[in-house]
PDB file of N, CA and C in Angstrom:
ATOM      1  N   UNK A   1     -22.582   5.922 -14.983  1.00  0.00           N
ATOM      2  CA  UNK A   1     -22.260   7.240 -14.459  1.00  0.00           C
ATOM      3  C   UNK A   1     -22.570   7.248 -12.970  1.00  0.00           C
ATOM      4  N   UNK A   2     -21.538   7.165 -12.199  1.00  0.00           N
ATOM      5  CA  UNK A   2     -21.851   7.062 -10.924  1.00  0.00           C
ATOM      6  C   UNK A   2     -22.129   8.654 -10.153  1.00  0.00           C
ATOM      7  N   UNK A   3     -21.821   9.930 -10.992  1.00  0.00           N
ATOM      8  CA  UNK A   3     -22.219  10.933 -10.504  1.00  0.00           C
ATOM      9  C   UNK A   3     -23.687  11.243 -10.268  1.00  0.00           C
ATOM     10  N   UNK A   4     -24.471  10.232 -10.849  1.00  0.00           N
ATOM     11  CA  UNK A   4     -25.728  10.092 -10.216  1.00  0.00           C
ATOM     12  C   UNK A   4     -26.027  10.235  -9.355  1.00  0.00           C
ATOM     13  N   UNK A   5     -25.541   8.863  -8.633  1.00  0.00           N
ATOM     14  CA  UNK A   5     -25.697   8.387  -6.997  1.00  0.00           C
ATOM     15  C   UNK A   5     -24.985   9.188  -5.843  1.00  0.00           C
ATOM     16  N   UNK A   6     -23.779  10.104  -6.459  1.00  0.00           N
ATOM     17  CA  UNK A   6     -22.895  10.874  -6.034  1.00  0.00           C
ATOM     18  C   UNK A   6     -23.994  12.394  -5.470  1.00  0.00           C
ATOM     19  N   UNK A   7     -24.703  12.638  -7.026  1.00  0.00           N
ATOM     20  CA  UNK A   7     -25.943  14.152  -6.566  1.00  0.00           C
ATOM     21  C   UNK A   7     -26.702  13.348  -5.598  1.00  0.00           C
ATOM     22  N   UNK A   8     -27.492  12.472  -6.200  1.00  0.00           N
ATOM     23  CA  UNK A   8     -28.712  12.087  -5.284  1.00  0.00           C
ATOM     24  C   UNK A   8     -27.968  12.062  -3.979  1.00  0.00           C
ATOM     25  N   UNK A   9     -26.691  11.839  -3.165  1.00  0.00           N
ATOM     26  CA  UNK A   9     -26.284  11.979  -1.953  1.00  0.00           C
ATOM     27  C   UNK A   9     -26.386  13.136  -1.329  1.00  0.00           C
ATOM     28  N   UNK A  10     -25.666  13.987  -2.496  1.00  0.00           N
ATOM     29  CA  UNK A  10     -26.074  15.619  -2.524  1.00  0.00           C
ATOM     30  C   UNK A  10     -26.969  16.209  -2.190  1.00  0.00           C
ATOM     31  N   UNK A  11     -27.778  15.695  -2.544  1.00  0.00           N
ATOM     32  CA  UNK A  11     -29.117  16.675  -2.281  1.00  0.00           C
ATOM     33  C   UNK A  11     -30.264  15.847  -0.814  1.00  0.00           C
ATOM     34  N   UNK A  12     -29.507  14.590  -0.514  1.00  0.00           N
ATOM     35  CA  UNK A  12     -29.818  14.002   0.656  1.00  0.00           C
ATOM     36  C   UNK A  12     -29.387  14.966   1.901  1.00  0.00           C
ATOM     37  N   UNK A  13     -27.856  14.951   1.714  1.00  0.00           N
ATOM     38  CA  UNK A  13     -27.736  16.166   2.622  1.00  0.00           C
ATOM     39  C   UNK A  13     -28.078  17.335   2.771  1.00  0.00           C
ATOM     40  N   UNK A  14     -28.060  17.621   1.896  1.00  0.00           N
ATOM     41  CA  UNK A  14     -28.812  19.293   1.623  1.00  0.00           C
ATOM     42  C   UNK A  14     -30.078  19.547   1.797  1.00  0.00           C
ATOM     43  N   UNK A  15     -30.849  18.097   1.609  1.00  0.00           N
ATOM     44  CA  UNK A  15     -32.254  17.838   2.199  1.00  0.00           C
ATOM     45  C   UNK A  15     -32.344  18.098   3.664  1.00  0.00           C
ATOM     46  N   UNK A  16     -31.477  17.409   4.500  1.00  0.00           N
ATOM     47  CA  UNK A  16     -31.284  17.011   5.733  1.00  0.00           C
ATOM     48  C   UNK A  16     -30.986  18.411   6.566  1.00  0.00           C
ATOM     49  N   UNK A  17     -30.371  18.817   5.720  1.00  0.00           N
ATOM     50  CA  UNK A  17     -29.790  20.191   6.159  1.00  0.00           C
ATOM     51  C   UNK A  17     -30.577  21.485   6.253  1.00  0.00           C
ATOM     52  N   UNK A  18     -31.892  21.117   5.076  1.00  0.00           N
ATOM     53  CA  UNK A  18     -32.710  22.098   5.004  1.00  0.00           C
ATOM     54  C   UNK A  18     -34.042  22.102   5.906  1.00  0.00           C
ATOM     55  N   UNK A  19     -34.200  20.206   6.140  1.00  0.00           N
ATOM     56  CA  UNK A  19     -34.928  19.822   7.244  1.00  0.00           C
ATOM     57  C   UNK A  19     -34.688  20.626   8.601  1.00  0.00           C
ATOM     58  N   UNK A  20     -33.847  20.651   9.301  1.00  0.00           N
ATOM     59  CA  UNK A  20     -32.841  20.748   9.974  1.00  0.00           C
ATOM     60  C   UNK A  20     -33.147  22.701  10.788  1.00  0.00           C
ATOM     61  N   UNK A  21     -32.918  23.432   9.260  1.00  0.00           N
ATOM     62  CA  UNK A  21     -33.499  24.829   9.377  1.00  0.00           C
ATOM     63  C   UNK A  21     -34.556  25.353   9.243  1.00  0.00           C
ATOM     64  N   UNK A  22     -35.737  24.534   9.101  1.00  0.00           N
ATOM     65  CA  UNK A  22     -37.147  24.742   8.456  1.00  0.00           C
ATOM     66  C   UNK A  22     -36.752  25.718   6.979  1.00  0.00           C
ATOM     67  N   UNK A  23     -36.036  25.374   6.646  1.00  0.00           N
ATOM     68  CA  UNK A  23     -36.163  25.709   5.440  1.00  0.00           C
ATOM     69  C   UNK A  23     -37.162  25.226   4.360  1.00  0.00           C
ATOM     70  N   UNK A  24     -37.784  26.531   3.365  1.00  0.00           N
ATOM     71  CA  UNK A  24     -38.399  25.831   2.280  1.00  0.00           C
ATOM     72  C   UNK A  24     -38.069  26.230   0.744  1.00  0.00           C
ATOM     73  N   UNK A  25     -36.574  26.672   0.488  1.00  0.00           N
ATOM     74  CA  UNK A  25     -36.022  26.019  -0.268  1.00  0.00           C
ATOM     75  C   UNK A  25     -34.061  26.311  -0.412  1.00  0.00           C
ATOM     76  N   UNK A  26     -34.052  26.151  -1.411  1.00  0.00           N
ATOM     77  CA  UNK A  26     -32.277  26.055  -1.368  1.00  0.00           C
ATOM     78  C   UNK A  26     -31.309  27.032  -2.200  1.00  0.00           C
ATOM     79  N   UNK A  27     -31.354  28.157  -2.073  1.00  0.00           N
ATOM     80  CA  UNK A  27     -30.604  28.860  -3.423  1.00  0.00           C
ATOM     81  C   UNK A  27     -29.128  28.377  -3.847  1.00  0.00           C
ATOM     82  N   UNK A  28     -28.538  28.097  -2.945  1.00  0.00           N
ATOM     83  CA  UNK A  28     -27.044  27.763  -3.461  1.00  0.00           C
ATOM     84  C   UNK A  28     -26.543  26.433  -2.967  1.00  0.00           C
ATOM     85  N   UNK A  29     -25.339  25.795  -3.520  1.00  0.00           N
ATOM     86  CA  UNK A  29     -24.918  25.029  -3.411  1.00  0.00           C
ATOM     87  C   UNK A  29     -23.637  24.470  -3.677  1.00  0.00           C
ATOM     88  N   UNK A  30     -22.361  24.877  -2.845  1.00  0.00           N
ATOM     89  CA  UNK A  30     -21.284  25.242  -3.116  1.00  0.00           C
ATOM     90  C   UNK A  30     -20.321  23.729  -2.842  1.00  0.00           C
ATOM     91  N   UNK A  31     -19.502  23.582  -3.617  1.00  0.00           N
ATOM     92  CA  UNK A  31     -18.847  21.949  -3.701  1.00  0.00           C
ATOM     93  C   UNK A  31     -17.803  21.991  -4.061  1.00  0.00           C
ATOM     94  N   UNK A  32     -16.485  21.914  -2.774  1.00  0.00           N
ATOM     95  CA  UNK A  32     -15.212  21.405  -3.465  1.00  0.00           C
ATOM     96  C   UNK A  32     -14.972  20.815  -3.899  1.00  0.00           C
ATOM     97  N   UNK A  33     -14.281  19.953  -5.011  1.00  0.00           N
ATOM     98  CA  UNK A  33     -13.653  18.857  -5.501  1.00  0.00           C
ATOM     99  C   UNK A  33     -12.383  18.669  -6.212  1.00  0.00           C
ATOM    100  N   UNK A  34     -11.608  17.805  -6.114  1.00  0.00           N
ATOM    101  CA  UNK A  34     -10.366  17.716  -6.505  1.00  0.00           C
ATOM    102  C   UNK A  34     -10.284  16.825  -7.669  1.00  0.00           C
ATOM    103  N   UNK A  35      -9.009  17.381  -8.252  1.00  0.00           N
ATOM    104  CA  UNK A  35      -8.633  16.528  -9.530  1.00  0.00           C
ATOM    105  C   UNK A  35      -8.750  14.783  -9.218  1.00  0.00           C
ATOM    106  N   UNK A  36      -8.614  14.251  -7.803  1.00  0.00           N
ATOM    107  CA  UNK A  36      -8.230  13.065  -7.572  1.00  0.00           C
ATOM    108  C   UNK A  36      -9.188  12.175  -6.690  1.00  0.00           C
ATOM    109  N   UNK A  37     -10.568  13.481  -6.706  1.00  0.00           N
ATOM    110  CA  UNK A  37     -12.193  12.769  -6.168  1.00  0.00           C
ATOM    111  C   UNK A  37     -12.382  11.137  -6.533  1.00  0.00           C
ATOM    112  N   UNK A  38     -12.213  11.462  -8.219  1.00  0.00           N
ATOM    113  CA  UNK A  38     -12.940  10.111  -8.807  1.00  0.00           C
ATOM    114  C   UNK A  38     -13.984  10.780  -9.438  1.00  0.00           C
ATOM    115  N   UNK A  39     -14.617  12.377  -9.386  1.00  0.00           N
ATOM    116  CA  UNK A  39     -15.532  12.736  -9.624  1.00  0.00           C
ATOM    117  C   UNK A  39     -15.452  13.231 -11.129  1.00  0.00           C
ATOM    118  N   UNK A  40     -15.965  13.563 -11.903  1.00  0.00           N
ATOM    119  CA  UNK A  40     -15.923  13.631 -13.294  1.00  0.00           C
ATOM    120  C   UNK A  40     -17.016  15.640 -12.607  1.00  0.00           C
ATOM    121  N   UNK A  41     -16.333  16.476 -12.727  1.00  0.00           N
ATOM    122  CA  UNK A  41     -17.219  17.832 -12.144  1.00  0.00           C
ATOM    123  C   UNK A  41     -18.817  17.733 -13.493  1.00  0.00           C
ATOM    124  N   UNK A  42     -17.972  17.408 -15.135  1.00  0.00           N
ATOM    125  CA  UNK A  42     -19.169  17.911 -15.918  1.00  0.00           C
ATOM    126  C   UNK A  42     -20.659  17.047 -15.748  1.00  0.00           C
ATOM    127  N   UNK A  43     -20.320  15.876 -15.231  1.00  0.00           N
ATOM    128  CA  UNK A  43     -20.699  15.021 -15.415  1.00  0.00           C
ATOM    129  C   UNK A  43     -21.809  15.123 -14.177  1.00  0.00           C
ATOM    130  N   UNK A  44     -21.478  15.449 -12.577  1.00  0.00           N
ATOM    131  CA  UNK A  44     -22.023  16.077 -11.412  1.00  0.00           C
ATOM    132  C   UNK A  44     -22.859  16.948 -11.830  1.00  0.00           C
ATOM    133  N   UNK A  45     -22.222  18.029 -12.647  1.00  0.00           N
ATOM    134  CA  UNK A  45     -23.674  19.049 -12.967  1.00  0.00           C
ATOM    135  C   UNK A  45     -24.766  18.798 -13.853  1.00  0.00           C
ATOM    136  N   UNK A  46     -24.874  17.363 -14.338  1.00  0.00           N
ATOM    137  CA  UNK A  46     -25.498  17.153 -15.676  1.00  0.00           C
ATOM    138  C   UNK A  46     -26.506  16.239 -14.786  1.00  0.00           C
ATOM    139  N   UNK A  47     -25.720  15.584 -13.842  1.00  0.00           N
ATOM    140  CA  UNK A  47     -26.621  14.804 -12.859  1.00  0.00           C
ATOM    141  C   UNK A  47     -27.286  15.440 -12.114  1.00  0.00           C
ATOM    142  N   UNK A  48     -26.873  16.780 -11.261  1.00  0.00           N
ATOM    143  CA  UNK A  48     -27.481  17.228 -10.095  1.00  0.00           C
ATOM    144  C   UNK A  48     -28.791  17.497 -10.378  1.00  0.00           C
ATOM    145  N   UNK A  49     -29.797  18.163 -11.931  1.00  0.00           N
ATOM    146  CA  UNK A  49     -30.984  18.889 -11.938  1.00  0.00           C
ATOM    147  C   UNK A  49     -31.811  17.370 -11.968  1.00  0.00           C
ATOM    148  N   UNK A  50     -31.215  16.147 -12.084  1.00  0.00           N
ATOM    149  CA  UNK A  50     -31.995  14.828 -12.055  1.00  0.00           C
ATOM    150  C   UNK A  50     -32.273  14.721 -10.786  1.00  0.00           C
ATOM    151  N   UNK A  51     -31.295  14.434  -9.891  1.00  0.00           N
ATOM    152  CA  UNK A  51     -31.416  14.114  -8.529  1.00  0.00           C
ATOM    153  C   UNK A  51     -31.958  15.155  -7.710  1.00  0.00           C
ATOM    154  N   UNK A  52     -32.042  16.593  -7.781  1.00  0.00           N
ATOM    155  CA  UNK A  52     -32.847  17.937  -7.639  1.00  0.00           C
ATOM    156  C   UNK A  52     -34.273  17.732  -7.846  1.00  0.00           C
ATOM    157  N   UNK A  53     -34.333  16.997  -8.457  1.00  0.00           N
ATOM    158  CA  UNK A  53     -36.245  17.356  -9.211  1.00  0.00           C
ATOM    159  C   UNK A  53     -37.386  16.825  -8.002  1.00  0.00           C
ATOM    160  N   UNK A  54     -37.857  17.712  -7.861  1.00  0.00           N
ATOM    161  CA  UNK A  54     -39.134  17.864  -6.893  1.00  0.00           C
ATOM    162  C   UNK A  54     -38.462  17.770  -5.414  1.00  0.00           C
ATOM    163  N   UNK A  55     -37.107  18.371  -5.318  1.00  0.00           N
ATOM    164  CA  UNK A  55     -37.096  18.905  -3.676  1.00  0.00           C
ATOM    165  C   UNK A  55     -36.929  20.100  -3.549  1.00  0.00           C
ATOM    166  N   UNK A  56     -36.802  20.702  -2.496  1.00  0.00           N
ATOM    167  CA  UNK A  56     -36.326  21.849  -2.033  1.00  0.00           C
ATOM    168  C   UNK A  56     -35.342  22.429  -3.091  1.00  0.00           C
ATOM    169  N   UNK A  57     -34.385  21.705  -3.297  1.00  0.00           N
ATOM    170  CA  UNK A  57     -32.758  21.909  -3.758  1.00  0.00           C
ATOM    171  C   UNK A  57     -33.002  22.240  -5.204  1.00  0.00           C
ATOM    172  N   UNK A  58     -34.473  21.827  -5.728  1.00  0.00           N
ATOM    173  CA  UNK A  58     -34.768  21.550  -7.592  1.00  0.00           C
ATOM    174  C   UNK A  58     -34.562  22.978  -7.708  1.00  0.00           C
ATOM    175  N   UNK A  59     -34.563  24.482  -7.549  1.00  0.00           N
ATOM    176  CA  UNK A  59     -34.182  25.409  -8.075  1.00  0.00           C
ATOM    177  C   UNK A  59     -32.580  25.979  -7.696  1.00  0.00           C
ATOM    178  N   UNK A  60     -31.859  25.621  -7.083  1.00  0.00           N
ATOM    179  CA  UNK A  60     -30.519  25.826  -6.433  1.00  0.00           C
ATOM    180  C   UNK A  60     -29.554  25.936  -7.317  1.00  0.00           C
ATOM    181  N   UNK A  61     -28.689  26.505  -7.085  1.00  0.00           N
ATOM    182  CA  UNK A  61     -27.404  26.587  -8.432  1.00  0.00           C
ATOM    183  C   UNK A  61     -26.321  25.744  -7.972  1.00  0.00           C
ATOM    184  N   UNK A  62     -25.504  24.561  -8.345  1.00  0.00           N
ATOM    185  CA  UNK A  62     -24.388  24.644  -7.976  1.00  0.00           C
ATOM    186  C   UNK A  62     -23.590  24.922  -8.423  1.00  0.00           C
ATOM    187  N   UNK A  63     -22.296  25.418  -7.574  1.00  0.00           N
ATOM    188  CA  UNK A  63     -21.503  26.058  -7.748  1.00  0.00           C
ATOM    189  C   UNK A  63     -20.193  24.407  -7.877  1.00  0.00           C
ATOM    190  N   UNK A  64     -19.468  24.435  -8.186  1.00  0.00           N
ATOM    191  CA  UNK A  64     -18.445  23.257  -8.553  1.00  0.00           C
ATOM    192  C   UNK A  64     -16.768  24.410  -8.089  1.00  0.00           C
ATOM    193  N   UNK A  65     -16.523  24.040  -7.180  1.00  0.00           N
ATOM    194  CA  UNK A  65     -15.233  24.909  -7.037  1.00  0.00           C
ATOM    195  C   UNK A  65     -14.066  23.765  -7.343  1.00  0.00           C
ATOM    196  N   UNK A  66     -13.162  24.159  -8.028  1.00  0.00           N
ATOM    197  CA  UNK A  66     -12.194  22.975  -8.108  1.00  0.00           C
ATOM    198  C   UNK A  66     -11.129  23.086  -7.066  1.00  0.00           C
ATOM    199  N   UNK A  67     -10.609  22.172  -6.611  1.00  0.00           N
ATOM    200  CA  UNK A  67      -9.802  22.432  -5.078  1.00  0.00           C
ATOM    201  C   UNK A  67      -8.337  21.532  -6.038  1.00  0.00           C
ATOM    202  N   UNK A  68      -6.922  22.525  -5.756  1.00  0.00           N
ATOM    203  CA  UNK A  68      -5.906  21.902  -6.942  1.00  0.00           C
ATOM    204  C   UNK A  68      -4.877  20.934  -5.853  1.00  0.00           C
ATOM    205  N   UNK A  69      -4.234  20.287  -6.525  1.00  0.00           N
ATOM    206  CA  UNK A  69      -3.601  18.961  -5.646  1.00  0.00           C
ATOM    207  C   UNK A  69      -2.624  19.561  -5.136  1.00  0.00           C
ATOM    208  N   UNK A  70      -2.450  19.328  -3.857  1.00  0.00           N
ATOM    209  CA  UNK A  70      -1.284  19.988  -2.520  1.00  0.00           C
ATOM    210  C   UNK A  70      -0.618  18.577  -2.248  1.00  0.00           C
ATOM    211  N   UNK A  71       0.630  19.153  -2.668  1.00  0.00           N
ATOM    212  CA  UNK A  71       1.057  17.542  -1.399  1.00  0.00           C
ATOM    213  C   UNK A  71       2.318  17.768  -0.397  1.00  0.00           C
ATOM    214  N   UNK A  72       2.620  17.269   0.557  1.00  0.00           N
ATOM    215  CA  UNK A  72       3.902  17.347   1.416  1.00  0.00           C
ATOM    216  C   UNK A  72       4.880  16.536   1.197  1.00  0.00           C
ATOM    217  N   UNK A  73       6.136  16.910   0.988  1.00  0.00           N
ATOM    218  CA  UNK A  73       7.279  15.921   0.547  1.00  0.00           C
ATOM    219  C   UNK A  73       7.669  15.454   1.897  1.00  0.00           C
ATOM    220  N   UNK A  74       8.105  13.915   1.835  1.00  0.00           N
ATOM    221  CA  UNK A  74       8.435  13.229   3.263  1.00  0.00           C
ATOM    222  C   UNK A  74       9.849  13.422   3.631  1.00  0.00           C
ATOM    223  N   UNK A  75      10.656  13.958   2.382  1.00  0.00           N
ATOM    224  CA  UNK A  75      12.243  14.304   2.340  1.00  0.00           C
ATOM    225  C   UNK A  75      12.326  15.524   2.973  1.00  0.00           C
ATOM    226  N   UNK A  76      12.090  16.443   2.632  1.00  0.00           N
ATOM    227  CA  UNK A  76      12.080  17.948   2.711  1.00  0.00           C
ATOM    228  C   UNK A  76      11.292  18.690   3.646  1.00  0.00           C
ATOM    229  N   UNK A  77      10.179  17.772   3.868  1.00  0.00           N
ATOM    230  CA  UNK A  77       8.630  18.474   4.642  1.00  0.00           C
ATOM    231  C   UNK A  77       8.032  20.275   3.858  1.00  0.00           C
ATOM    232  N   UNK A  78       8.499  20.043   2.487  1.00  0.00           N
ATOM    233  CA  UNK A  78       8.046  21.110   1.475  1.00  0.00           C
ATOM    234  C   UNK A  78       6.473  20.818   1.527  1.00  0.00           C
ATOM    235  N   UNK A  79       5.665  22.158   1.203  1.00  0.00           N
ATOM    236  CA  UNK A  79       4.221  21.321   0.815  1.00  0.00           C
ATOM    237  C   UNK A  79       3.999  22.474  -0.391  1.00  0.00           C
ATOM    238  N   UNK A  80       3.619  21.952  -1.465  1.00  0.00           N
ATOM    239  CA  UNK A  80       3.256  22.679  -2.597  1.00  0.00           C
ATOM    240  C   UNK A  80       2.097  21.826  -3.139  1.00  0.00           C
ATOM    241  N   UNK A  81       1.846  22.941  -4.626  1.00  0.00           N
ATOM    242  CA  UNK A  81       0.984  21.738  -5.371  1.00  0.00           C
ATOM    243  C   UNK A  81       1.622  21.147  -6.470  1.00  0.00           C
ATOM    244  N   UNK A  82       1.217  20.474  -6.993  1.00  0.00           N
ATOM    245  CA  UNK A  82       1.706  19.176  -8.149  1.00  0.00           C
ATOM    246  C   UNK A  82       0.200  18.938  -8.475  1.00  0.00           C
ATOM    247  N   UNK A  83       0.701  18.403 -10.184  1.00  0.00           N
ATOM    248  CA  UNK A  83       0.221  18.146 -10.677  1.00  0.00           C
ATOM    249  C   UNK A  83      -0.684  16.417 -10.386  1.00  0.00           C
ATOM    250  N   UNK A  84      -1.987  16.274 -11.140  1.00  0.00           N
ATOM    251  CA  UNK A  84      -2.591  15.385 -10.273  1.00  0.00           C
ATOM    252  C   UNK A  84      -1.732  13.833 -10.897  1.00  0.00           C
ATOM    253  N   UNK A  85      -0.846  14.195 -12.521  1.00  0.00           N
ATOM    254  CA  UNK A  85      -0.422  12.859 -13.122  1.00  0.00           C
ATOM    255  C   UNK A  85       1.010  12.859 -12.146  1.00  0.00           C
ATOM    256  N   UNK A  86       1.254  13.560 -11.349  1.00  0.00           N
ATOM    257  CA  UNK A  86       2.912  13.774 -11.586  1.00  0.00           C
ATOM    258  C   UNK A  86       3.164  14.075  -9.911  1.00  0.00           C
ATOM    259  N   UNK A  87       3.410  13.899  -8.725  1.00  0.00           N
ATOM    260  CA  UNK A  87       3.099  13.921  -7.635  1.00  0.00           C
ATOM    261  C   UNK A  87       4.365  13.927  -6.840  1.00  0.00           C
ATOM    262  N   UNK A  88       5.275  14.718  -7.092  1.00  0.00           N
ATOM    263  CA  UNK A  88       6.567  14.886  -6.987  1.00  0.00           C
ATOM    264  C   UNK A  88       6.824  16.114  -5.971  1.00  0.00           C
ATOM    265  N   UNK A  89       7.828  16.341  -5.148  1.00  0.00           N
ATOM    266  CA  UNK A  89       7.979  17.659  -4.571  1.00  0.00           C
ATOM    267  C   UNK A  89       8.457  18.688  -5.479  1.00  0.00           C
ATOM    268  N   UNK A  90       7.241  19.879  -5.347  1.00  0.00           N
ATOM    269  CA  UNK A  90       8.051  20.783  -5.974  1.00  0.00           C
ATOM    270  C   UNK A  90       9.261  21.567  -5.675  1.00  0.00           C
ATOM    271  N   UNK A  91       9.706  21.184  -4.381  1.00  0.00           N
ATOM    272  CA  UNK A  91      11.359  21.899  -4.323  1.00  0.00           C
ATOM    273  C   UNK A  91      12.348  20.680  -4.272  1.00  0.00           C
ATOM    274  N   UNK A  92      11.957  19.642  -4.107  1.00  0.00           N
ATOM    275  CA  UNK A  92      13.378  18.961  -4.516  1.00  0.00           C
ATOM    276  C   UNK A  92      13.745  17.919  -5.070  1.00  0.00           C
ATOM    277  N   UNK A  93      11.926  17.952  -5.762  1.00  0.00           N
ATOM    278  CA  UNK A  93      11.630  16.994  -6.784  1.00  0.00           C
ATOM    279  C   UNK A  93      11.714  15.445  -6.587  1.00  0.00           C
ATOM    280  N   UNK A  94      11.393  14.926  -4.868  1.00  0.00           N
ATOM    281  CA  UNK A  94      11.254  13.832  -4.795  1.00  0.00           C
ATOM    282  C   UNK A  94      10.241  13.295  -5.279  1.00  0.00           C
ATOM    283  N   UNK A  95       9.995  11.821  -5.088  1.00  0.00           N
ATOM    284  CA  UNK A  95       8.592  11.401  -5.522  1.00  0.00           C
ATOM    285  C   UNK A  95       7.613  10.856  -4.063  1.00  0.00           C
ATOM    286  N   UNK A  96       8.500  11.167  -3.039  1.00  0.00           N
ATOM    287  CA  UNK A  96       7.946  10.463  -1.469  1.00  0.00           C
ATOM    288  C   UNK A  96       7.540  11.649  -1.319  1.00  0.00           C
ATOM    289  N   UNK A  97       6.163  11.651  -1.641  1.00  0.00           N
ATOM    290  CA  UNK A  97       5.259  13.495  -0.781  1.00  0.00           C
ATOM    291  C   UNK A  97       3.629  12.433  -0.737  1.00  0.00           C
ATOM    292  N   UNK A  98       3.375  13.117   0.310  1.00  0.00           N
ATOM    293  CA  UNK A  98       1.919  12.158   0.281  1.00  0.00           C
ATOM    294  C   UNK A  98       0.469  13.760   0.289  1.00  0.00           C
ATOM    295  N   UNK A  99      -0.601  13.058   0.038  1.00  0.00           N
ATOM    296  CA  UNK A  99      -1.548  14.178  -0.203  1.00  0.00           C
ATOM    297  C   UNK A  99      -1.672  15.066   0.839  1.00  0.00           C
ATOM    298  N   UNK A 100      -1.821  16.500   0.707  1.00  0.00           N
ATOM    299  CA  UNK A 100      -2.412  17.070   1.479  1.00  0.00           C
ATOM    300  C   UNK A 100      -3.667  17.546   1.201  1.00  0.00           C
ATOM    301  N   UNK A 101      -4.250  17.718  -0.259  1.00  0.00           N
ATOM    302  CA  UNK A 101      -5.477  18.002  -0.679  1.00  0.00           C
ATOM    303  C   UNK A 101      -5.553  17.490  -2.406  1.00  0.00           C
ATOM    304  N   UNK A 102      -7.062  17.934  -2.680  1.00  0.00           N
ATOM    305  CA  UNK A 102      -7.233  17.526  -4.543  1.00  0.00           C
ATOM    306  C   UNK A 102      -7.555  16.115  -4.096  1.00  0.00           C
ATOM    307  N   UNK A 103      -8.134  15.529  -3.147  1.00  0.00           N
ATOM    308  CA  UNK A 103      -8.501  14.312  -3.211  1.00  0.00           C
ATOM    309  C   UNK A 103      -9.745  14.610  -2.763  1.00  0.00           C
ATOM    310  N   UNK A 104     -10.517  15.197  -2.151  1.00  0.00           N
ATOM    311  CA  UNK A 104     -11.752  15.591  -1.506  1.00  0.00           C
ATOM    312  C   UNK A 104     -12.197  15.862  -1.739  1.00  0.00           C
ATOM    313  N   UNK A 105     -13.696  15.424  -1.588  1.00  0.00           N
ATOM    314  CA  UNK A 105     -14.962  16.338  -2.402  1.00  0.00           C
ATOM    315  C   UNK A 105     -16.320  16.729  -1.183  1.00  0.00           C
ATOM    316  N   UNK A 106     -15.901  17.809  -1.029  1.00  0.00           N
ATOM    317  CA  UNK A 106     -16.349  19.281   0.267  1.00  0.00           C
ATOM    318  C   UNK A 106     -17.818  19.595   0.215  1.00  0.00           C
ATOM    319  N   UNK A 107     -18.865  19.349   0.868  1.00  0.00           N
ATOM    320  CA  UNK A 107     -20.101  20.470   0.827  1.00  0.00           C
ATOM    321  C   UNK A 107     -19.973  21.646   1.848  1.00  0.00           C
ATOM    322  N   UNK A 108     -19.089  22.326   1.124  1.00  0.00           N
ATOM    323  CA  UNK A 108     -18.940  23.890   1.594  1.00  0.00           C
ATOM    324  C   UNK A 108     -19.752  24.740   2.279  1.00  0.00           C
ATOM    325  N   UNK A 109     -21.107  25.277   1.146  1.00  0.00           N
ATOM    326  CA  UNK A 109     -21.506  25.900   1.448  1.00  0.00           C
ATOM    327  C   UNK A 109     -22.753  25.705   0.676  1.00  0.00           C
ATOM    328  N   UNK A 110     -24.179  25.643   1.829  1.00  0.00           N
ATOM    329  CA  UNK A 110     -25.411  25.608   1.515  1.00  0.00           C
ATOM    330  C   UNK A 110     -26.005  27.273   1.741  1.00  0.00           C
ATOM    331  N   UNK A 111     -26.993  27.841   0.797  1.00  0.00           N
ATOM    332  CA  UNK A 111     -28.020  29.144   1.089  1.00  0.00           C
ATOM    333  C   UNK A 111     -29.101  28.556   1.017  1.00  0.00           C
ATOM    334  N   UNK A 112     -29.935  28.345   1.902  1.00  0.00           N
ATOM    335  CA  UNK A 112     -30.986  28.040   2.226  1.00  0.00           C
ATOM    336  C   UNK A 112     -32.127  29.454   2.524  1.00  0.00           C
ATOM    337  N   UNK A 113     -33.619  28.911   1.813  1.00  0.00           N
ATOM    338  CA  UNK A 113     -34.564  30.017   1.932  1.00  0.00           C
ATOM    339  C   UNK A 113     -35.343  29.668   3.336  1.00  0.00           C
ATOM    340  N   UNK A 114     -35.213  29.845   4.088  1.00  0.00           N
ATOM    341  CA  UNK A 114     -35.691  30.158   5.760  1.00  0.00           C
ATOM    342  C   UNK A 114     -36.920  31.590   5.932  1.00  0.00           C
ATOM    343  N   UNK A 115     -38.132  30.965   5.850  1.00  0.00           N
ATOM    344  CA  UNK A 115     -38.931  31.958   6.508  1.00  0.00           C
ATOM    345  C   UNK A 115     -39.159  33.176   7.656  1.00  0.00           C
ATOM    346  N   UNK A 116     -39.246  34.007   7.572  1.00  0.00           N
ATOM    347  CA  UNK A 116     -38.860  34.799   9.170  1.00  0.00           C
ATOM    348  C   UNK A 116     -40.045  34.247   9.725  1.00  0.00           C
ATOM    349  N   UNK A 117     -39.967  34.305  11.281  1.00  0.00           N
ATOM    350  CA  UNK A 117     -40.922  33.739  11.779  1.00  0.00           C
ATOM    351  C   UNK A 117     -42.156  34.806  12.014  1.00  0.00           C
ATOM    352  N   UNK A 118     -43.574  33.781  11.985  1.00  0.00           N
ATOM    353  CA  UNK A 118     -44.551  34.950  12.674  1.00  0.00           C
ATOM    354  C   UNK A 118     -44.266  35.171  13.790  1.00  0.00           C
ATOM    355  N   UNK A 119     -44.723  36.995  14.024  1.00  0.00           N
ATOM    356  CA  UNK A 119     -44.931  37.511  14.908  1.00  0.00           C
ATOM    357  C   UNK A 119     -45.867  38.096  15.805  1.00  0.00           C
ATOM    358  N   UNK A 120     -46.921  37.559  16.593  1.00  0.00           N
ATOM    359  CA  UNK A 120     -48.238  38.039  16.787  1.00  0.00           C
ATOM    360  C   UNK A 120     -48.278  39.473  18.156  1.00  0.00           C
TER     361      UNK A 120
END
């Protein structure tokens, strides 16, 4: 299961990120991914509370947004979505369209818990 090594990256950045804000801890954790990542989504969330445990990020929710496959036809210059088996233009049904999205996997959006600062 390589979505292991995939969270533990996850939460490297999100580490980095929380470093970064003096943050001391992480409420959210928002993640595009496409049908055509390589990523298995159930499989990411089953990993993330492993690779989570004892940082900042170990109480955080993620959120898994699915991002759907876009592509541009090279005939037509149409851009729609298609399906991730089937990658065809949807207006004129060529098969020459290359990706425009559904291949990417996004760290969107971090909520981080940030202290207000003292004030003397």
């Amino acid at each position: 299961m390589h979505e292991l090594s995939v969270a533990q990256a996850l939460v490297e950045q999100v580490e980095d990120l929380a470093s970064q804000h003096g943050a001391t801890g992480v409420y959210l954790i928002r993640v595009r991914i496409g049908p055509l990542a390589g990523i298995e989504p159930e499989l990411l969330a089953v990993a993330f509370p492993l690779a989570a445990a004892g940082t900042r990020a170990e109480q955080a929710r993620l959120d898994l947004v699915m991002a759907p496959v876009r592509v541009r036809c090279q005939t037509c210059s149409a851009e729609g979505e298609a399906q991730p088996n089937n990658l065809v233009c949807g207006a004129c049904g060529d098969w020459r369209t290359r990706i425009v999205s559904g291949d990417e996997m996004i760290l969107e959006t971090v909520e981080l818990d940030i202290p207000e600062p003292i004030v003397s």
